[in-house]
C-alpha atoms as a PDB file:
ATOM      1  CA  UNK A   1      15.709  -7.583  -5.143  1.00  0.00           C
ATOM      2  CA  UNK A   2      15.126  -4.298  -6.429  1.00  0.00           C
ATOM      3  CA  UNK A   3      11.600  -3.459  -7.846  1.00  0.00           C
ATOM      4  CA  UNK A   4      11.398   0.112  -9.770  1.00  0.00           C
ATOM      5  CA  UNK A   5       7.786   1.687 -10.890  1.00  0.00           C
ATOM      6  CA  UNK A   6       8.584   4.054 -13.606  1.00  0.00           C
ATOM      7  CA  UNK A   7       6.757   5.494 -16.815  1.00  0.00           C
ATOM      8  CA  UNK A   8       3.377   3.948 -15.927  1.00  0.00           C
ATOM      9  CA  UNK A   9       5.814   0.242 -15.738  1.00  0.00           C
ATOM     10  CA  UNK A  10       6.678  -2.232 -13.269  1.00  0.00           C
ATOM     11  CA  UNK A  11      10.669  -3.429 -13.432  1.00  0.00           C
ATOM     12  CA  UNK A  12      12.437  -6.115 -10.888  1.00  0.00           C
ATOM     13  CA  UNK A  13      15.866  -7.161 -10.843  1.00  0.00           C
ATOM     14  CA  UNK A  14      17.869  -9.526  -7.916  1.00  0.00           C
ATOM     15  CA  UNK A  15      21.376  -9.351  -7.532  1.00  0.00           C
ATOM     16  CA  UNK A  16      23.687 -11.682  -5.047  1.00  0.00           C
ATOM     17  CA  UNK A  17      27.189 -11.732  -4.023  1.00  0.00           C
ATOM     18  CA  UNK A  18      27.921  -8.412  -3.917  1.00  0.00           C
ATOM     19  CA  UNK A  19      26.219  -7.036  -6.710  1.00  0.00           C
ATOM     20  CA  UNK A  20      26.237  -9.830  -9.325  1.00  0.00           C
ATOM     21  CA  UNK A  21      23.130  -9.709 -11.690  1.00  0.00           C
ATOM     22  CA  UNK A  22      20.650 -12.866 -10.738  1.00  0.00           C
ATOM     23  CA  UNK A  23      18.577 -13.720 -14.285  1.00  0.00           C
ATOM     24  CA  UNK A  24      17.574 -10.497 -16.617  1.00  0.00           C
ATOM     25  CA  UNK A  25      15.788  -6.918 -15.694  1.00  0.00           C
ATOM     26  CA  UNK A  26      11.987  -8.157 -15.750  1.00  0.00           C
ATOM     27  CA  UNK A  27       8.613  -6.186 -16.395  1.00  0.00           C
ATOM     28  CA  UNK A  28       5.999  -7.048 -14.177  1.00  0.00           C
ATOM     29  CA  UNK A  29       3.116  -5.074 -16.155  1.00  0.00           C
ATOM     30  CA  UNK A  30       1.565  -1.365 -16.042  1.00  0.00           C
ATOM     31  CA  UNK A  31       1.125   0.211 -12.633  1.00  0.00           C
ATOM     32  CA  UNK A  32      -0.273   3.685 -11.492  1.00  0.00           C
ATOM     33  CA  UNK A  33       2.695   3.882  -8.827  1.00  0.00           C
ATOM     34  CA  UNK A  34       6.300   5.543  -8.825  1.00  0.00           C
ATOM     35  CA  UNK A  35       8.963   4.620  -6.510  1.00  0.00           C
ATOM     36  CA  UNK A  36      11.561   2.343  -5.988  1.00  0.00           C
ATOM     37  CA  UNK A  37      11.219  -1.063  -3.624  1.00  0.00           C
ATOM     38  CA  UNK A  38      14.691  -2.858  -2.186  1.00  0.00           C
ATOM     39  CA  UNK A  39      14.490  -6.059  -0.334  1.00  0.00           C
ATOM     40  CA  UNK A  40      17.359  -7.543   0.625  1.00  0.00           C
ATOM     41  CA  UNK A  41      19.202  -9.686   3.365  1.00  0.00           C
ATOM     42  CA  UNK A  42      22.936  -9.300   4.598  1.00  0.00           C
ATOM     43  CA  UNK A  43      25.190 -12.276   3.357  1.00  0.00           C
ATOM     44  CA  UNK A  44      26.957 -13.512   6.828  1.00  0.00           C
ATOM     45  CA  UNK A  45      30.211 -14.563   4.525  1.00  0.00           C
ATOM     46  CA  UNK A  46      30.325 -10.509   3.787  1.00  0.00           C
ATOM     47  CA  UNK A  47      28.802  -8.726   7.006  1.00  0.00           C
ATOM     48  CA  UNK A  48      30.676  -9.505  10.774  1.00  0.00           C
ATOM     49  CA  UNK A  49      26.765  -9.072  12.125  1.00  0.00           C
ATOM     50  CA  UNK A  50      23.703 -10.133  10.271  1.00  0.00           C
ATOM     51  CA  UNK A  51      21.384  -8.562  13.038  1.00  0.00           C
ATOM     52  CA  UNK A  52      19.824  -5.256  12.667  1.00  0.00           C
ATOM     53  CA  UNK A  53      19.712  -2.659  15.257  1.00  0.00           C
ATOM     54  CA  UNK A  54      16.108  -1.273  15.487  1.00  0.00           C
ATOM     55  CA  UNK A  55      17.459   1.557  17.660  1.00  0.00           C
ATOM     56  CA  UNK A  56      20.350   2.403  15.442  1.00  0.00           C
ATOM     57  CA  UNK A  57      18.254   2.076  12.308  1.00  0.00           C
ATOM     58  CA  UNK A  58      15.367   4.423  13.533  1.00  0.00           C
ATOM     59  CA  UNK A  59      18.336   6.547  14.630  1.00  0.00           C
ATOM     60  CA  UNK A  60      19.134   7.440  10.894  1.00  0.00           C
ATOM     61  CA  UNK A  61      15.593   7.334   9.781  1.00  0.00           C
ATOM     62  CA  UNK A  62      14.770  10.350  12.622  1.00  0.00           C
ATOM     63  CA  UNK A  63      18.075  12.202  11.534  1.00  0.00           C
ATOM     64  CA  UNK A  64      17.295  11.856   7.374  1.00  0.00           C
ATOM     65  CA  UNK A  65      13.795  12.906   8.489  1.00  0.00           C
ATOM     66  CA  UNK A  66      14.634  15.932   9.922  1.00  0.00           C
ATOM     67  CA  UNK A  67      17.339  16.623   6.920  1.00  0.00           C
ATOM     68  CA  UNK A  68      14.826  16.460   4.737  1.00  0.00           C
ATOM     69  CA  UNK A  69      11.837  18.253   6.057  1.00  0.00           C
ATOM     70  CA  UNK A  70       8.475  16.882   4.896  1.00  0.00           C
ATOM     71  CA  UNK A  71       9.850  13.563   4.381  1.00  0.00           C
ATOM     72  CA  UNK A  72       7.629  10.823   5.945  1.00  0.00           C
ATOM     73  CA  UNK A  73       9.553   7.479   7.135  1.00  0.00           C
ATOM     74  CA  UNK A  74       7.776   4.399   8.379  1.00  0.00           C
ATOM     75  CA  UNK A  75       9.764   2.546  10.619  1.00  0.00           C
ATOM     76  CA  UNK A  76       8.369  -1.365  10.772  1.00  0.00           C
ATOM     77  CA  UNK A  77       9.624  -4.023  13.000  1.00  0.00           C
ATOM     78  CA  UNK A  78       8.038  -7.299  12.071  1.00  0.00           C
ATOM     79  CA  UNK A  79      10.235  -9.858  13.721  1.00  0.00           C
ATOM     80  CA  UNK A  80       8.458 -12.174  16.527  1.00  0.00           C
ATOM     81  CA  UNK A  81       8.280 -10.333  20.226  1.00  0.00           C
ATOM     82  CA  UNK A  82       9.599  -7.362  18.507  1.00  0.00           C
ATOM     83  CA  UNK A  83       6.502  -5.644  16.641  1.00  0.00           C
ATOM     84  CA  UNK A  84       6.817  -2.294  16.503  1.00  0.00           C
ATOM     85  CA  UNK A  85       6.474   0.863  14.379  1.00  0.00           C
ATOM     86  CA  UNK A  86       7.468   4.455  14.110  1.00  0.00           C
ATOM     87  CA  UNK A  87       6.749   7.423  11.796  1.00  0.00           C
ATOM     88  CA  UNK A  88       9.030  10.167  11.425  1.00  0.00           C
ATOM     89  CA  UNK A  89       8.420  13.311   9.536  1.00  0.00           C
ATOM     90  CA  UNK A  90       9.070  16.949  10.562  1.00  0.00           C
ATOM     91  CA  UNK A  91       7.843  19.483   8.795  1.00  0.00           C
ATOM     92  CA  UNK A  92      10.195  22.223  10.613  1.00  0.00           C
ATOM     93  CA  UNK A  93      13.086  20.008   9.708  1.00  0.00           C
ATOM     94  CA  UNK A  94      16.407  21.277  11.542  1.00  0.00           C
ATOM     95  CA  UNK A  95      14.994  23.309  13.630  1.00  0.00           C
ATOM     96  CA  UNK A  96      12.930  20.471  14.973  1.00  0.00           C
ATOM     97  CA  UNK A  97      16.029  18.600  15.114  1.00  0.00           C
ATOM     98  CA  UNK A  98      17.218  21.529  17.817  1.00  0.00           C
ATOM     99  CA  UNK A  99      14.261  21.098  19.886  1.00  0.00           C
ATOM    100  CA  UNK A 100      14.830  17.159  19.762  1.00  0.00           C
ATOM    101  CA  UNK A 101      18.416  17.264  21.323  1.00  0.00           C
ATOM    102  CA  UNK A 102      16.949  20.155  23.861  1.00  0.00           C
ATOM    103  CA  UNK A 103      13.835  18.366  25.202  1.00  0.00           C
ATOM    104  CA  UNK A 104      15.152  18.141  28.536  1.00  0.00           C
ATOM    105  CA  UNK A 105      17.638  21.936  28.338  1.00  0.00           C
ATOM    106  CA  UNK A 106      17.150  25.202  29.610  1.00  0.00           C
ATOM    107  CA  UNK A 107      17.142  26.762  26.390  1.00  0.00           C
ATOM    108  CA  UNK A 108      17.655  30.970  25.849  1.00  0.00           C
ATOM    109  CA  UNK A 109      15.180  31.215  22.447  1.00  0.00           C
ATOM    110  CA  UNK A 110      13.598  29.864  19.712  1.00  0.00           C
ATOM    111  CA  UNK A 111      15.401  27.710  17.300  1.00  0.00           C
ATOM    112  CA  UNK A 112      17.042  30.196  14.596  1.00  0.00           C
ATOM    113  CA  UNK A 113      17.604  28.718  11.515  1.00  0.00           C
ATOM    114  CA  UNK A 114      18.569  29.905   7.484  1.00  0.00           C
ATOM    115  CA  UNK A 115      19.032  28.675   4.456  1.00  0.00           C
ATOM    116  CA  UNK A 116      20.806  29.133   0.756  1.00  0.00           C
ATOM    117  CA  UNK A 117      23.187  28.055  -2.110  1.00  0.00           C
ATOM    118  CA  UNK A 118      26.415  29.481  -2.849  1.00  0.00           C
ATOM    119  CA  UNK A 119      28.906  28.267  -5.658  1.00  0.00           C
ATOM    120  CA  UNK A 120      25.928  25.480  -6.080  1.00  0.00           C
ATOM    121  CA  UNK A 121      26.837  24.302  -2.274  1.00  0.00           C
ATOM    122  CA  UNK A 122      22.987  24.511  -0.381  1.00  0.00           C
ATOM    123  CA  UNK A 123      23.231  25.033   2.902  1.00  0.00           C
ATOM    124  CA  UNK A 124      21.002  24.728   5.525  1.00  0.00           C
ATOM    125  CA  UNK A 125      21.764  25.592   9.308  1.00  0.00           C
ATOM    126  CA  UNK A 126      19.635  26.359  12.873  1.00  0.00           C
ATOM    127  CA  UNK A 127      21.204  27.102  16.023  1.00  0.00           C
ATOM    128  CA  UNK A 128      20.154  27.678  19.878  1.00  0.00           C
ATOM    129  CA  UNK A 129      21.804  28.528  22.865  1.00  0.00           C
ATOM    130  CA  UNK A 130      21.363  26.932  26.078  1.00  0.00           C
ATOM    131  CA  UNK A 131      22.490  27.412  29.897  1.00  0.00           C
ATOM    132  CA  UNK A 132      24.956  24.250  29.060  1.00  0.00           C
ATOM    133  CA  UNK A 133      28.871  25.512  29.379  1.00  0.00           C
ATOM    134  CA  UNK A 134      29.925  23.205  26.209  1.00  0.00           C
ATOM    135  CA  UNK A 135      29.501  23.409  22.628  1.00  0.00           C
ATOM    136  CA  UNK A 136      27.676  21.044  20.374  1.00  0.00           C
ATOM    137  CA  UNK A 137      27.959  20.719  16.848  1.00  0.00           C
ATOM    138  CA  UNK A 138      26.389  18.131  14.321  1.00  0.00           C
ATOM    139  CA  UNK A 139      27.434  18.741  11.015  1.00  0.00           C
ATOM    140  CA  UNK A 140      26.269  16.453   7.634  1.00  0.00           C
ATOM    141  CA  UNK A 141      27.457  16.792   4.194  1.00  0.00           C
ATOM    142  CA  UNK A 142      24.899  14.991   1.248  1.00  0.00           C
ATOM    143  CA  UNK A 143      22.794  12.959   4.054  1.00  0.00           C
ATOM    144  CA  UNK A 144      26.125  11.565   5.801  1.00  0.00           C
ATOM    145  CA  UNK A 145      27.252  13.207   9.209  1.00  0.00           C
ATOM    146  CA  UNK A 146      30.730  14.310   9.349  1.00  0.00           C
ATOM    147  CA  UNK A 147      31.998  13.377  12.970  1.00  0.00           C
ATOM    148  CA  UNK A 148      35.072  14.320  12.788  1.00  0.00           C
ATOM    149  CA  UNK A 149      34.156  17.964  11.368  1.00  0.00           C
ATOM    150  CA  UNK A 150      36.149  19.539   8.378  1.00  0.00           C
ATOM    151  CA  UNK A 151      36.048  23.027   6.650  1.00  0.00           C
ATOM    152  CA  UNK A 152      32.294  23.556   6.792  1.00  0.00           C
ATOM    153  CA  UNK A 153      32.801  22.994  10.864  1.00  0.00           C
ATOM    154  CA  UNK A 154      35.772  25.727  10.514  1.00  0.00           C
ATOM    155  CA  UNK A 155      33.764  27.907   8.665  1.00  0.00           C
ATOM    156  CA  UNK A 156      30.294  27.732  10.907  1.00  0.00           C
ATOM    157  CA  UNK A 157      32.582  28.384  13.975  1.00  0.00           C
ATOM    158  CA  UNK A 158      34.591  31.242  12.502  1.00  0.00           C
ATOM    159  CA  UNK A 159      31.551  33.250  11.395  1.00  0.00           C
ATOM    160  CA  UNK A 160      29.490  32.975  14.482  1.00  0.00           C
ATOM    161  CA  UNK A 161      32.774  34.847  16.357  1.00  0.00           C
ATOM    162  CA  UNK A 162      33.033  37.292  13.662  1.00  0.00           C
ATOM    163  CA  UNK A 163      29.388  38.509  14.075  1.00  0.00           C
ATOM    164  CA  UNK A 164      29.454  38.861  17.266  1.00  0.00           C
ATOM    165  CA  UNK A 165      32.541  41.118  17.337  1.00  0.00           C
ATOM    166  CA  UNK A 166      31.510  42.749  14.323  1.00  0.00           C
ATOM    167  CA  UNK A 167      28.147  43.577  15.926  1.00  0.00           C
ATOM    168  CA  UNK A 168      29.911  44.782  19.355  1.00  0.00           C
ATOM    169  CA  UNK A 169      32.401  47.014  17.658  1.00  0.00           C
ATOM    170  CA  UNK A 170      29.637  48.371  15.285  1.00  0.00           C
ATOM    171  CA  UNK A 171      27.463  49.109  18.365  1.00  0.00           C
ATOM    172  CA  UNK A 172      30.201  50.050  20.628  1.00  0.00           C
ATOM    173  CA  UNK A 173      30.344  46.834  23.121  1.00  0.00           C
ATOM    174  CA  UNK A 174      34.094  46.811  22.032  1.00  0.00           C
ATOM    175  CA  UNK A 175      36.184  50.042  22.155  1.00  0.00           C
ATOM    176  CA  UNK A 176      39.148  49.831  19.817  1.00  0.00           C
ATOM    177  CA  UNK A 177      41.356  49.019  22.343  1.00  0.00           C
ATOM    178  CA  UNK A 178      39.553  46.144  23.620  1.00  0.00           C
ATOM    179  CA  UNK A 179      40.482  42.795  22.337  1.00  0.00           C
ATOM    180  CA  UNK A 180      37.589  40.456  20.150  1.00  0.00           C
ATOM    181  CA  UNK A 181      35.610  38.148  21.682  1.00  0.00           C
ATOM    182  CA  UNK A 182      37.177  34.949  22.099  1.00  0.00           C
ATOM    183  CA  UNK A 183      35.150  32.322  20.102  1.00  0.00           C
ATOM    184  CA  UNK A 184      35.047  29.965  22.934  1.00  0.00           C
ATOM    185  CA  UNK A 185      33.154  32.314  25.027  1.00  0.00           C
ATOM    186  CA  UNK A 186      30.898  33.630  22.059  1.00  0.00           C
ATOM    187  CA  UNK A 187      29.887  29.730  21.124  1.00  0.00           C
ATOM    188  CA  UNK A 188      29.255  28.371  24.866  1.00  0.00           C
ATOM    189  CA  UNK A 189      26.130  26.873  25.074  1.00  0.00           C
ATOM    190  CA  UNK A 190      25.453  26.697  21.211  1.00  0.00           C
ATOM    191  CA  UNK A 191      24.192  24.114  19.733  1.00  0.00           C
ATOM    192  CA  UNK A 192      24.501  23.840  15.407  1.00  0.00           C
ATOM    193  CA  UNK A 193      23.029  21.515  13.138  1.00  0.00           C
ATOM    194  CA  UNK A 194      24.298  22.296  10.030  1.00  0.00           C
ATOM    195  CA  UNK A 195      23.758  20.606   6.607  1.00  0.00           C
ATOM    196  CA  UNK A 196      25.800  21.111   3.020  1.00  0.00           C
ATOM    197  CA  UNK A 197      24.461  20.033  -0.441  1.00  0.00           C
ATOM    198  CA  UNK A 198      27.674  19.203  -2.502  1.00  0.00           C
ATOM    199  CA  UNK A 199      27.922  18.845  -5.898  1.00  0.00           C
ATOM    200  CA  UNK A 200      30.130  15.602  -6.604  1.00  0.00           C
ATOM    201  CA  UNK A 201      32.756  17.292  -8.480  1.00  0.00           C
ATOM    202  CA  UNK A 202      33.479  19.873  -5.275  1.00  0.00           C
ATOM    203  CA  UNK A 203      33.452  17.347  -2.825  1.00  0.00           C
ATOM    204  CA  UNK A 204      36.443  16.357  -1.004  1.00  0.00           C
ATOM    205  CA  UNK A 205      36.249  13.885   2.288  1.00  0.00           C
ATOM    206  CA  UNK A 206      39.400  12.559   3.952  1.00  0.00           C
ATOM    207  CA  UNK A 207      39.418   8.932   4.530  1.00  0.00           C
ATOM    208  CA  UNK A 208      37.146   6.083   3.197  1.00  0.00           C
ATOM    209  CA  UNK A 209      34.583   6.668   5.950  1.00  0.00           C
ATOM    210  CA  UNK A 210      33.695  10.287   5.445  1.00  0.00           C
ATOM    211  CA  UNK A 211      33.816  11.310   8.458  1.00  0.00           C
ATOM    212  CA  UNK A 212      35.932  14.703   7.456  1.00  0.00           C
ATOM    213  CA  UNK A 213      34.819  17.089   4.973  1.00  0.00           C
END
């Protein structure tokens, strides 16, 4: 049942089987609101589960929330023995998503984080290092993370190593007989977040699950 507030109107519409229109687009009358309402309940001769995970649920509503910085979700659990509620918003956005997967790390700095748009791709990255030995990387592409990595990945990886050699040489840390950094030992203990905008007619995932940019 989807309920839309739009041009000082009220519209509903239900759909069932997959998508199959239920009676005609209704207007309710005039409202002051905007916005868009969906209600709806998983069909058990579509979905294996019909159970929702409250974890894995407020899971994506902290991660969209700190994608989108500002953003205020309301998380509401009104089942029986199972009231509960959460609010996530974060004003700092990914760099408040750094601190979040650092709470308990030694950490080296603040959060460093940037921001722009390039051939109409907007990007938006932070970054810390820690005392850790690994590398962590969490990487999303329009709201939907990319597990399995892909070019952006590549790309984030490859210029960290080329700044820091670039900086060395330019400052004289590397002679010009010494070999580059090797990116493994310039990106231990980092941490990335990083986040593309993609237009729909440059993006590219492999698979059905977009996993792989």
């Amino acid at each position: 049942e989807v309920t839309v507030c739009i041009a000082g109107k009220m519209y509903q519409m239900r759909f069932e089987d997959g998508g199959k229109k239920i009676g005609k687009l209704q207007e309710l009358g005039k409202t002051s609101k905007t916005g868009s309402k969906v209600r709806f309940l998983p069909d058990d001769r579509i979905f294996s589960t019909t159970k929702f995970s409250y974890s894995m649920i407020a899971e994506r509503a902290r991660e969209d929330a700190f994608l989108l910085k500002g953003l205020r979700l309301i998380l509401k659990d009104e089942r029986k023995d199972k009231e509960r509620e959460e609010t996530f918003c974060y004003e700092n956005g990914l760099e408040a998503f750094i601190e979040y997967l650092h709470e308990d790390k030694q950490v080296f700095h603040k959060p460093v984080s940037f921001s722009g748009i390039i051939n109409d791709i907007k990007v938006d990255c932070a970054f810390q290092y820690t005392d850790e030995y690994q590398e962590n990387m969490f990487s999303f592409v329009n709201m939907v993370r990319t597990k399995d990595g892909g070019t952006h990945e590549i790309g984030a990886r490859s210029a960290f190593t080329k700044v820091f050699n670039d900086f060395a040489r330019r400052n004289g840390l590397l002679k010009e007989k010494d070999k580059n950094f090797d990116g493994s030992d310039v990106r231990e203990g980092l941490t990335i977040v990083l986040s593309l905008g993609v237009p729909e007619h440059l993006l590219q995932f492999e698979g059905q699950t977009k996993g792989k940019l």
